[in-house]
Protein backbone atom coordinates (compact mmCIF):
# COMPACT_ATOMS: atom_id res chain seq x y z
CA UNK A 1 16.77 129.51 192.79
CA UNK A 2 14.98 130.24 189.21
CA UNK A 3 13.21 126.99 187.69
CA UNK A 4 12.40 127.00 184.22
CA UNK A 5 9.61 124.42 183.07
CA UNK A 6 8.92 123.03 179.79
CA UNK A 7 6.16 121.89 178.83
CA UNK A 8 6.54 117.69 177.22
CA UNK A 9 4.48 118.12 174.58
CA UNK A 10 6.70 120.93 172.88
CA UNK A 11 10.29 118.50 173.28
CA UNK A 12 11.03 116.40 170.18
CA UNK A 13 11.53 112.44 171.43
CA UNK A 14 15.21 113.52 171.45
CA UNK A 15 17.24 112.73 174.64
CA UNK A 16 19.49 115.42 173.98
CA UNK A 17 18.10 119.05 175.16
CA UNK A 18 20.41 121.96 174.47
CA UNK A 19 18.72 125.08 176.08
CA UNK A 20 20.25 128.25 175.42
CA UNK A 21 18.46 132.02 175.74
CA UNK A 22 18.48 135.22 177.10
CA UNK A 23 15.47 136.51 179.50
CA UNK A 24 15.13 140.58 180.35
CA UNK A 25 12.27 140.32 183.26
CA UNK A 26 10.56 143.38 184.48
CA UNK A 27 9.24 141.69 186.94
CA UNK A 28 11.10 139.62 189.32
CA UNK A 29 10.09 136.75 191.49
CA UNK A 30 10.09 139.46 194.54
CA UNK A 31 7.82 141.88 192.51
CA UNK A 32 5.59 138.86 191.53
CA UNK A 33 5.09 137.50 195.13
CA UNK A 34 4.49 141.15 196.53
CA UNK A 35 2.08 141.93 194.14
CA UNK A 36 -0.11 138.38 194.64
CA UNK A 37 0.28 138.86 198.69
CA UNK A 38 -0.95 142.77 197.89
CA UNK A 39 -3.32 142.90 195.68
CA UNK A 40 -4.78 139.53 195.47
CA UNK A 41 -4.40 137.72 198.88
CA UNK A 42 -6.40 140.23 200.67
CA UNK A 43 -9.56 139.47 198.65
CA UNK A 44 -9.13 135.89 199.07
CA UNK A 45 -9.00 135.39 203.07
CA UNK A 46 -6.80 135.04 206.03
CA UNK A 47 -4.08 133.09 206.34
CA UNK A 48 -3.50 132.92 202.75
CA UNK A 49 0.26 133.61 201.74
CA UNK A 50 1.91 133.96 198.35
CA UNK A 51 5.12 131.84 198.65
CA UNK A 52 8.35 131.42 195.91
CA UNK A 53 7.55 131.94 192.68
CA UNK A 54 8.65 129.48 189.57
CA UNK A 55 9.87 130.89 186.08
CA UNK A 56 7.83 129.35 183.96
CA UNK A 57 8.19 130.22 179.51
CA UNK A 58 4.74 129.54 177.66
CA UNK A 59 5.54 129.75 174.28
CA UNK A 60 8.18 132.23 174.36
CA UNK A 61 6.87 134.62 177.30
CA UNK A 62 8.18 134.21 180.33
CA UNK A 63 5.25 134.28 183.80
CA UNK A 64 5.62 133.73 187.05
CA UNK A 65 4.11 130.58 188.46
CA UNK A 66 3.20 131.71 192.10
CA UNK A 67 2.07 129.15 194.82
CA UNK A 68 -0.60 130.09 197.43
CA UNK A 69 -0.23 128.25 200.40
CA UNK A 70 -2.53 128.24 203.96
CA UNK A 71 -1.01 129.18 207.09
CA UNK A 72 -2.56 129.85 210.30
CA UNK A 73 -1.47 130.85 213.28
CA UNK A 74 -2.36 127.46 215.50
CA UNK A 75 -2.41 125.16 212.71
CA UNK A 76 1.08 126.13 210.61
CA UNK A 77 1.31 125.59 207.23
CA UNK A 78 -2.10 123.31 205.93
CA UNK A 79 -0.88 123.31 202.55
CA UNK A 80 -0.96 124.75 198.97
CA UNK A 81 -4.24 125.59 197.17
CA UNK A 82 -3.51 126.93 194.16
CA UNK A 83 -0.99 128.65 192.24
CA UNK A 84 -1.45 132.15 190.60
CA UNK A 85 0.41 133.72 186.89
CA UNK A 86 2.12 136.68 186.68
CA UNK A 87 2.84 137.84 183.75
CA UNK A 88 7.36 138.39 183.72
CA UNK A 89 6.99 141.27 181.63
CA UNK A 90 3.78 143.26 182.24
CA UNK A 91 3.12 142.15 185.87
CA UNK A 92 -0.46 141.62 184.85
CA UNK A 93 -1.94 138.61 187.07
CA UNK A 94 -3.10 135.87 185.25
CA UNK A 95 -6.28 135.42 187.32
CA UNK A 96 -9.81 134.55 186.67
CA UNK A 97 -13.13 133.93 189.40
CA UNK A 98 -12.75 130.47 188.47
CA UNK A 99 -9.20 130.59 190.00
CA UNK A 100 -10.22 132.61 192.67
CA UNK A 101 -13.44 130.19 193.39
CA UNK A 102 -11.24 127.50 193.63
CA UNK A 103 -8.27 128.68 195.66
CA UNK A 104 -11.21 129.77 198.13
CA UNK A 105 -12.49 126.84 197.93
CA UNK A 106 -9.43 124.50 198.58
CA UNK A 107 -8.48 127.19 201.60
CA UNK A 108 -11.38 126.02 202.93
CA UNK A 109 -11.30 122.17 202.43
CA UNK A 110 -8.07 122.39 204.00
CA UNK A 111 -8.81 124.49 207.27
CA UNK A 112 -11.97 122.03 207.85
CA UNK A 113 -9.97 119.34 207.30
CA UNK A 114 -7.41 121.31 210.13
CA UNK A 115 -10.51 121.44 212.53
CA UNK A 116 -11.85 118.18 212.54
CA UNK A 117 -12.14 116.55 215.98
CA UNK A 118 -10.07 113.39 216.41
CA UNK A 119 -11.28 110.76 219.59
């Protein structure tokens, strides 16, 4: 399944939307998420996953929107902590250490979270 967002602010106060265009991607949602889970996951942590990518056009140029998500191996799935760009065409990742700070950082507010001792 391919979503396409669209940002509000660029729609007219119409309630009609007529979409029609024509996308060539280089890089496809399977390209995207194996390049994240390669090249960027790694330097992140364990138990961080790249998961199904979202078509996303910003002003005419088509990305990938891909969600990270946490997943451990006693635990399951904690949750998503951030989402990483990819650019459609050039497969260059959209990723700064900001992002990378805080995708850490959520990872890790989530697996404490995990831990916690109930009584």
């Amino acid at each position: 399944m391919t979503t396409v967002l669209l940002n509000a602010d660029t729609l007219s106060t119409h309630k009609t939307l007529n979409l029609q265009f024509s996308l060539t991607l280089t890089i496809t949602a399977e390209e995207a998420k194996r390049l994240i889970n390669r090249q960027v996951v790694p330097q992140l942590g364990t138990g961080l996953v790249a998961i199904t990518p979202e078509l996303l056009i910003m002003d005419a140029h088509p990305f990938w929107r891909v969600p990270i998500k946490l997943s451990l191996p006693h635990w399951g799935d904690l949750g998503e902590v951030g989402t990483i760009m990819v650019d459609a065409l050039t497969g260059k990742l959209q990723l700064t250490d900001k992002l990378q700070e805080r995708i850490i950082n959520h990872a890790r507010w989530l697996y404490q979270g995990a831990t916690l001792q109930t009584k």
